[in-house]
PDB file of N, CA and C in Angstrom:
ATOM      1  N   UNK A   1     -38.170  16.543 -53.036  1.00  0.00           N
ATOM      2  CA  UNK A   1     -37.080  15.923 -53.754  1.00  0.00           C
ATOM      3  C   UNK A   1     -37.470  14.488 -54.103  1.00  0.00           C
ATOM      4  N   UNK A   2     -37.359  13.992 -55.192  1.00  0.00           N
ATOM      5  CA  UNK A   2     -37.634  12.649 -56.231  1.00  0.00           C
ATOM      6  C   UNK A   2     -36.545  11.863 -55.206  1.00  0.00           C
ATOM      7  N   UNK A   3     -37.078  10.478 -55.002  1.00  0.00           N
ATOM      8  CA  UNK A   3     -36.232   9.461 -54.134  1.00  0.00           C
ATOM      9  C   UNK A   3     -35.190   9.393 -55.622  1.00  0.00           C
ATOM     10  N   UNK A   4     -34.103   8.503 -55.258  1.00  0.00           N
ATOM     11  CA  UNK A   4     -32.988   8.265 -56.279  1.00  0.00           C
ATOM     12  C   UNK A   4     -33.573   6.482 -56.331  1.00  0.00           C
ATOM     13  N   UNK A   5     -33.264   6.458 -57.730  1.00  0.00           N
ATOM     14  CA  UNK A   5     -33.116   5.292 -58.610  1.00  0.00           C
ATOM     15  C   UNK A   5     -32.401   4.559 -58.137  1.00  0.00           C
ATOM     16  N   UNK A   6     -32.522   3.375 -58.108  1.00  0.00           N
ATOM     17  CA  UNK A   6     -31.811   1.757 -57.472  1.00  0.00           C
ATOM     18  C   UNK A   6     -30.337   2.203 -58.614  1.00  0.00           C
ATOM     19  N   UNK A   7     -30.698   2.214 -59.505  1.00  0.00           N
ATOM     20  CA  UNK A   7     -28.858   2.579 -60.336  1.00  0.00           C
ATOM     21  C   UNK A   7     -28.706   3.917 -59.693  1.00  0.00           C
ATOM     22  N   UNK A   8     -29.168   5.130 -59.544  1.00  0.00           N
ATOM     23  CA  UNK A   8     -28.335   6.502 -58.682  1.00  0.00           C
ATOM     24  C   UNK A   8     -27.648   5.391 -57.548  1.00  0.00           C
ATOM     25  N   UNK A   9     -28.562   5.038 -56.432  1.00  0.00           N
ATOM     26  CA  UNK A   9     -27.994   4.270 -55.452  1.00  0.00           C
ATOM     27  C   UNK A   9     -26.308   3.532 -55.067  1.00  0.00           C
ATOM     28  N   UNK A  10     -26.397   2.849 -56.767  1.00  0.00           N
ATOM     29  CA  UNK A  10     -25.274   1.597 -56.700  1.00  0.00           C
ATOM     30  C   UNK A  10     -24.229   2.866 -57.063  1.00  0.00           C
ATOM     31  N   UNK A  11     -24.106   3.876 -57.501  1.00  0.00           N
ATOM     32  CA  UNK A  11     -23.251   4.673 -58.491  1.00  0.00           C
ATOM     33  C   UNK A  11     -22.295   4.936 -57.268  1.00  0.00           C
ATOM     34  N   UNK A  12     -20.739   5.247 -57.617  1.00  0.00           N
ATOM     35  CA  UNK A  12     -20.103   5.532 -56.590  1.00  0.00           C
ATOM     36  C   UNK A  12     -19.078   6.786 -57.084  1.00  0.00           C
ATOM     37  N   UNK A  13     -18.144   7.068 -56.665  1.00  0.00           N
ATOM     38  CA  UNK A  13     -17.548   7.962 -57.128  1.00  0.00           C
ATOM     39  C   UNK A  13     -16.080   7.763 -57.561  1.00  0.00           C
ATOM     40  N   UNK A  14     -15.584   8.010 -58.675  1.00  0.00           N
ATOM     41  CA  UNK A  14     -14.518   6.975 -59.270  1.00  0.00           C
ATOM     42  C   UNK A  14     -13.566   8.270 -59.671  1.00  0.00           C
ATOM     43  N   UNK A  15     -12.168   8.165 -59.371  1.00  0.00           N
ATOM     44  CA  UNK A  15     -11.179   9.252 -60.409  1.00  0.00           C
ATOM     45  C   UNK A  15     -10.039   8.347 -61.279  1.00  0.00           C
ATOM     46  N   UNK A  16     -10.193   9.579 -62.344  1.00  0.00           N
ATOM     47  CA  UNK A  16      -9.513   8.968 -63.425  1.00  0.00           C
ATOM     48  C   UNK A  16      -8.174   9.599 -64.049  1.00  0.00           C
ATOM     49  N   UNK A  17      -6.620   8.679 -63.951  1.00  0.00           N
ATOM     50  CA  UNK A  17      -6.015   9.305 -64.071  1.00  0.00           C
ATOM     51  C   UNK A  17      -4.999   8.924 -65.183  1.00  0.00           C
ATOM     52  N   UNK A  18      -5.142   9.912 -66.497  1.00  0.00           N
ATOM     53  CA  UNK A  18      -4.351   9.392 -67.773  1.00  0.00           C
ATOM     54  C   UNK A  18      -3.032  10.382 -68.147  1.00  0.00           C
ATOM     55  N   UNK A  19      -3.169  10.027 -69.184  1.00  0.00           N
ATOM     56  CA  UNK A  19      -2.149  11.295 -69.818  1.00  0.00           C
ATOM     57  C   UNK A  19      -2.614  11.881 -71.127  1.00  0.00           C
ATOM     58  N   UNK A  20      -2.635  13.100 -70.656  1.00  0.00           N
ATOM     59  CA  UNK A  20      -3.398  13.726 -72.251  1.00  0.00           C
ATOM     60  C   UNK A  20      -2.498  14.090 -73.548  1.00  0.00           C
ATOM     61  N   UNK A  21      -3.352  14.545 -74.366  1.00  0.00           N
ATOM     62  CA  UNK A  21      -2.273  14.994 -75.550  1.00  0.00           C
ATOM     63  C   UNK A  21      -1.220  15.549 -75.639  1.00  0.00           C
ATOM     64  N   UNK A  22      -0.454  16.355 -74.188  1.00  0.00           N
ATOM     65  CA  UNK A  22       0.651  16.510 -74.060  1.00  0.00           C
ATOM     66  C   UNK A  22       1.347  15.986 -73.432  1.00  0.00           C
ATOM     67  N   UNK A  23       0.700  14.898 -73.150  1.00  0.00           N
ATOM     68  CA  UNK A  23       1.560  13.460 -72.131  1.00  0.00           C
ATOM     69  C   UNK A  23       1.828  13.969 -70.669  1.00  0.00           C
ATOM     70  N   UNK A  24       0.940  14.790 -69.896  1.00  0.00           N
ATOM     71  CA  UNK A  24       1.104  15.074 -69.023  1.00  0.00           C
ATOM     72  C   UNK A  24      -0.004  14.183 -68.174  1.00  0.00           C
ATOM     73  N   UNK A  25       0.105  14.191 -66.902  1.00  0.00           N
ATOM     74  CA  UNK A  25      -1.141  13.755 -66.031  1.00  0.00           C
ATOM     75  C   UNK A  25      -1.835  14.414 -65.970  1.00  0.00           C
ATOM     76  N   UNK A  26      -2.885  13.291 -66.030  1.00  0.00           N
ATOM     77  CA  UNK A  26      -4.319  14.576 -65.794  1.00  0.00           C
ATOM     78  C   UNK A  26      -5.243  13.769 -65.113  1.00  0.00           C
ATOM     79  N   UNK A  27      -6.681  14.190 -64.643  1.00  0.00           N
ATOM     80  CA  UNK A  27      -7.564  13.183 -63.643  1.00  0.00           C
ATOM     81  C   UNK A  27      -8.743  13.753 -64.246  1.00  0.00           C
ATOM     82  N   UNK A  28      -9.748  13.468 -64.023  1.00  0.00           N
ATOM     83  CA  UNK A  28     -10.964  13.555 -63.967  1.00  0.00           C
ATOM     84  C   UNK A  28     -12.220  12.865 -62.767  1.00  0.00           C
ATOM     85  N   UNK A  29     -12.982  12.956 -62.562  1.00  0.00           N
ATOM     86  CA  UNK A  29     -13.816  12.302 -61.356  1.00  0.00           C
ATOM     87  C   UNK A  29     -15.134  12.199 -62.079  1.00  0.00           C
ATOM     88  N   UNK A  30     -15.472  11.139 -62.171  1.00  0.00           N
ATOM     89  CA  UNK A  30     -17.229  10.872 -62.403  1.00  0.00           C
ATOM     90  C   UNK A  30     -18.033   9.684 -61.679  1.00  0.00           C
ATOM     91  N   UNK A  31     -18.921   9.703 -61.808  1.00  0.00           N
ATOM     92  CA  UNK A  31     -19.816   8.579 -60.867  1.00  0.00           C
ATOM     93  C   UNK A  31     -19.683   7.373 -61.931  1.00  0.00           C
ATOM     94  N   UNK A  32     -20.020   6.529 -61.489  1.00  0.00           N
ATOM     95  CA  UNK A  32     -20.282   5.029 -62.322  1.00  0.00           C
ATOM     96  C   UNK A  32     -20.144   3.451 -60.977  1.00  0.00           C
ATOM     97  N   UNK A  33     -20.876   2.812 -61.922  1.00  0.00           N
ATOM     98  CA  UNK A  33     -21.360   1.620 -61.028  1.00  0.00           C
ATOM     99  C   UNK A  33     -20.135   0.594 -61.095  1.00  0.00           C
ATOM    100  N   UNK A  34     -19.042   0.534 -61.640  1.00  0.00           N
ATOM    101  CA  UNK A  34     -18.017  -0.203 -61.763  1.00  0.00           C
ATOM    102  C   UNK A  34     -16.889   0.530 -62.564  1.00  0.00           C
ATOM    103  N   UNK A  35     -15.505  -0.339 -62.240  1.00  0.00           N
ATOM    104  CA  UNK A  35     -14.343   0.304 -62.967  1.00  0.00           C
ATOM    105  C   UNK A  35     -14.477   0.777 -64.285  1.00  0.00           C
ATOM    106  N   UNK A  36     -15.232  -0.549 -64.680  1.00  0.00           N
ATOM    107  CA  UNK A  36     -15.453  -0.752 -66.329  1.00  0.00           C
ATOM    108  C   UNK A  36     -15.971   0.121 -67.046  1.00  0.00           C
ATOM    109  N   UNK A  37     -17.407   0.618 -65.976  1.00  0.00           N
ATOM    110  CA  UNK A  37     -17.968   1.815 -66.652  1.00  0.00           C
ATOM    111  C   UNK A  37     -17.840   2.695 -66.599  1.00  0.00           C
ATOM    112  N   UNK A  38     -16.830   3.655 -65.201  1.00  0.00           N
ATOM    113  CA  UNK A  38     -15.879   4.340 -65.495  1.00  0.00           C
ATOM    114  C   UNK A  38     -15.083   4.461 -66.531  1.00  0.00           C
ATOM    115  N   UNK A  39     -14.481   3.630 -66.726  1.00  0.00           N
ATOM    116  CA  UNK A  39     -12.979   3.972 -67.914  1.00  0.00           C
ATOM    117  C   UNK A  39     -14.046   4.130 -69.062  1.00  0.00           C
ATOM    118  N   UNK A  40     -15.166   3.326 -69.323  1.00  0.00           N
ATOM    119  CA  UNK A  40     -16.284   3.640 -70.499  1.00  0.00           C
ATOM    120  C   UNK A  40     -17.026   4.849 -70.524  1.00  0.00           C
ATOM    121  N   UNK A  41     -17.048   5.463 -69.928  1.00  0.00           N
ATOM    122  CA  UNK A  41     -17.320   7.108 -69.637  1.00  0.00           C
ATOM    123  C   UNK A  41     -16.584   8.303 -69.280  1.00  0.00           C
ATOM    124  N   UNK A  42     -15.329   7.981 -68.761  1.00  0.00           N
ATOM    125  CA  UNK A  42     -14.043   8.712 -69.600  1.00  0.00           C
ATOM    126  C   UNK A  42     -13.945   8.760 -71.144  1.00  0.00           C
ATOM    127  N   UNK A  43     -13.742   7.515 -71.504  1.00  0.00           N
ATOM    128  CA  UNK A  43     -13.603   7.435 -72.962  1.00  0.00           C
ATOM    129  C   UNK A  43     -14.652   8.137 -74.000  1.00  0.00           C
ATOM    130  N   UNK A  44     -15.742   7.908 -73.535  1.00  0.00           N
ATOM    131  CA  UNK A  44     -16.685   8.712 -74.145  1.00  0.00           C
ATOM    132  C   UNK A  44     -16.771   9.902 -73.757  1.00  0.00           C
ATOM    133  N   UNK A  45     -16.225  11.013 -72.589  1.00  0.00           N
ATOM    134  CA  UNK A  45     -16.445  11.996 -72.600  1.00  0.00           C
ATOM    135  C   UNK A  45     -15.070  12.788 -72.535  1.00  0.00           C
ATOM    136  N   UNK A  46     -13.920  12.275 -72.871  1.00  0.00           N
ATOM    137  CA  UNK A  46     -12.948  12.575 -73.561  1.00  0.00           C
ATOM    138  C   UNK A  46     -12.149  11.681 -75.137  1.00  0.00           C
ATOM    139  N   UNK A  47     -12.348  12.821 -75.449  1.00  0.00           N
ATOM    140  CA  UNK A  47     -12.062  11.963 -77.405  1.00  0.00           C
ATOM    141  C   UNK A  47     -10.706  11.339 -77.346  1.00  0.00           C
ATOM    142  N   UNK A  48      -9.654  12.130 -76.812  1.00  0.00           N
ATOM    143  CA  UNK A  48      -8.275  11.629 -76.364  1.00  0.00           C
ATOM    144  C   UNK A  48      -8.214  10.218 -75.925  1.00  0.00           C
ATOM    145  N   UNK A  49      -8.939   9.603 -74.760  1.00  0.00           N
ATOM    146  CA  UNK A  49      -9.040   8.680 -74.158  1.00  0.00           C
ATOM    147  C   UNK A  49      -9.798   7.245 -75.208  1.00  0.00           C
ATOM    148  N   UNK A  50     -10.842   7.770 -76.281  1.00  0.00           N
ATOM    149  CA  UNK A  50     -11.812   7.134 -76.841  1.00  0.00           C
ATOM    150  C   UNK A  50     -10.388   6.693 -77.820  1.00  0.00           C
ATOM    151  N   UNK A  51      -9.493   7.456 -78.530  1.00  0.00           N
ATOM    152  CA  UNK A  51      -8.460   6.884 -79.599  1.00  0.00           C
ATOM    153  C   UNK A  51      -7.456   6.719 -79.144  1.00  0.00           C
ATOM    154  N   UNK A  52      -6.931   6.866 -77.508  1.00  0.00           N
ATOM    155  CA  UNK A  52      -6.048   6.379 -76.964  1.00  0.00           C
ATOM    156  C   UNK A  52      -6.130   5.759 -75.523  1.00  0.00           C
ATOM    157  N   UNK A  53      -6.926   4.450 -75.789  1.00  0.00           N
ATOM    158  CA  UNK A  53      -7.394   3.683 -74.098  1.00  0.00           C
ATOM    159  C   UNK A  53      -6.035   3.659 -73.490  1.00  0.00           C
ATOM    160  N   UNK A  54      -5.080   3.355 -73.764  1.00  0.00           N
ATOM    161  CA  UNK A  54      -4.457   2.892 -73.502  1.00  0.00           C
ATOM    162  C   UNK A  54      -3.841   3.463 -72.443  1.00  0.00           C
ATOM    163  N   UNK A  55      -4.044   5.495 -72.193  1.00  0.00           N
ATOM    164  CA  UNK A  55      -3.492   6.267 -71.732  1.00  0.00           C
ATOM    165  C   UNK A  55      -3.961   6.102 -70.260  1.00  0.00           C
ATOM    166  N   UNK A  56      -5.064   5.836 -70.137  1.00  0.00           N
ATOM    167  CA  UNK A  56      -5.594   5.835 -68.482  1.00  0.00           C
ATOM    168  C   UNK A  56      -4.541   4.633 -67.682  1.00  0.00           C
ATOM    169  N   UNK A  57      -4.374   5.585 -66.765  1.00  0.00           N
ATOM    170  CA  UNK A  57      -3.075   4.765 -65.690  1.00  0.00           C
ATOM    171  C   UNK A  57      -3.995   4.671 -64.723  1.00  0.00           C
ATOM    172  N   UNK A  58      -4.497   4.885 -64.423  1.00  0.00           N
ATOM    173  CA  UNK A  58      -5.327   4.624 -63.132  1.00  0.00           C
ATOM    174  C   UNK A  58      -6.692   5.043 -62.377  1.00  0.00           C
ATOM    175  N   UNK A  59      -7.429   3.932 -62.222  1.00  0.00           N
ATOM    176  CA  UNK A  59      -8.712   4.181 -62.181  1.00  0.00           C
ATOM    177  C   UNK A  59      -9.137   3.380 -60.318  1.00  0.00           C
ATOM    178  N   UNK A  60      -9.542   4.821 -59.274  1.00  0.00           N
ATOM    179  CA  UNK A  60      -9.389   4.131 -57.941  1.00  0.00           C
ATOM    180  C   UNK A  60     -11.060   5.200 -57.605  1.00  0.00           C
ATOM    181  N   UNK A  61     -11.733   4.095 -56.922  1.00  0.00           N
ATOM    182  CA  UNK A  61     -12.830   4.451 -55.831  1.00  0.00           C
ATOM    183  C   UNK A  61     -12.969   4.901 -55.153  1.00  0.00           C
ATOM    184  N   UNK A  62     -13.912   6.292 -54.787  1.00  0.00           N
ATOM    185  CA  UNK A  62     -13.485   6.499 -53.368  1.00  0.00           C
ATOM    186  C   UNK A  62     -14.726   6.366 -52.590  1.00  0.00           C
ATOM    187  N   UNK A  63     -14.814   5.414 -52.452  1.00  0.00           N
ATOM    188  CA  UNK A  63     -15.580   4.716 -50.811  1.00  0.00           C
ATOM    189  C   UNK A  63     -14.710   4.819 -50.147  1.00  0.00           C
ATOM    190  N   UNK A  64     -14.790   4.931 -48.607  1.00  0.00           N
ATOM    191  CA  UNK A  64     -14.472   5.013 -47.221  1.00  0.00           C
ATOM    192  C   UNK A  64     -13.697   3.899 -46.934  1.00  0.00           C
ATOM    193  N   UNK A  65     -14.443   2.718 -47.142  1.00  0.00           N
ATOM    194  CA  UNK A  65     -14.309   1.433 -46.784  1.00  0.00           C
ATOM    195  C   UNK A  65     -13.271   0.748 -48.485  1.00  0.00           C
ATOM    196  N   UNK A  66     -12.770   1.152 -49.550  1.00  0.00           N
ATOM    197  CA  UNK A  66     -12.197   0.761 -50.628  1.00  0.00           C
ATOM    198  C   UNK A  66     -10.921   0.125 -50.436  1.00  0.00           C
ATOM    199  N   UNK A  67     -10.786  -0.952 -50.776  1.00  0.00           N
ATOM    200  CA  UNK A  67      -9.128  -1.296 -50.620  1.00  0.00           C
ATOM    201  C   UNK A  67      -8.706  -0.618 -51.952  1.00  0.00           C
ATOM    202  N   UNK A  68      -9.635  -0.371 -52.874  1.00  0.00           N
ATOM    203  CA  UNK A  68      -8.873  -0.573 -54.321  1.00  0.00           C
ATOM    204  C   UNK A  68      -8.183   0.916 -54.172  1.00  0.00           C
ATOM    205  N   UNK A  69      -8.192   1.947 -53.697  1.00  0.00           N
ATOM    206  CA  UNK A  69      -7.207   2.637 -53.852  1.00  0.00           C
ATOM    207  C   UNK A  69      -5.613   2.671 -53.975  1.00  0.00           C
ATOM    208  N   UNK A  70      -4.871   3.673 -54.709  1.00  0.00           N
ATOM    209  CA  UNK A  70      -3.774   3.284 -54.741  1.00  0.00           C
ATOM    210  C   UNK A  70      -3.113   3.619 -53.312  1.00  0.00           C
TER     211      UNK A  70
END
């Protein structure tokens, strides 16, 4: 097995929670190195999110140790 990359390393595990085209809640979970690039990789891998930022309500970490959860 290939060691992981200094960026695999920093990546953490982030969920994402908006409202989709039927205005319901919805989540998703992807890795990324900050909030920022989370909500920037939602957006890009949902089109909904890319013409409506506005919809993501909440974006929380899950490290062990995270205050930022809700």
């Amino acid at each position: 097995m290939a060691p992981l990359s200094a960026t695999h390393r920093q990546r953490k595990a982030y969920s994402i929670r908006y409202r989709n085209e039927r205005h319901t809640l919805a989540e998703c979970c992807l890795y990324a190195a900050s909030h920022e690039e989370a909500r920037h990789l939602a957006m890009e891998l949902y089109p909904h999110l890319r013409h409506h930022p506005n919809q993501i309500d909440l974006i929380w970490c899950h490290e062990h140790n995270s205050t930022q959860r809700p």
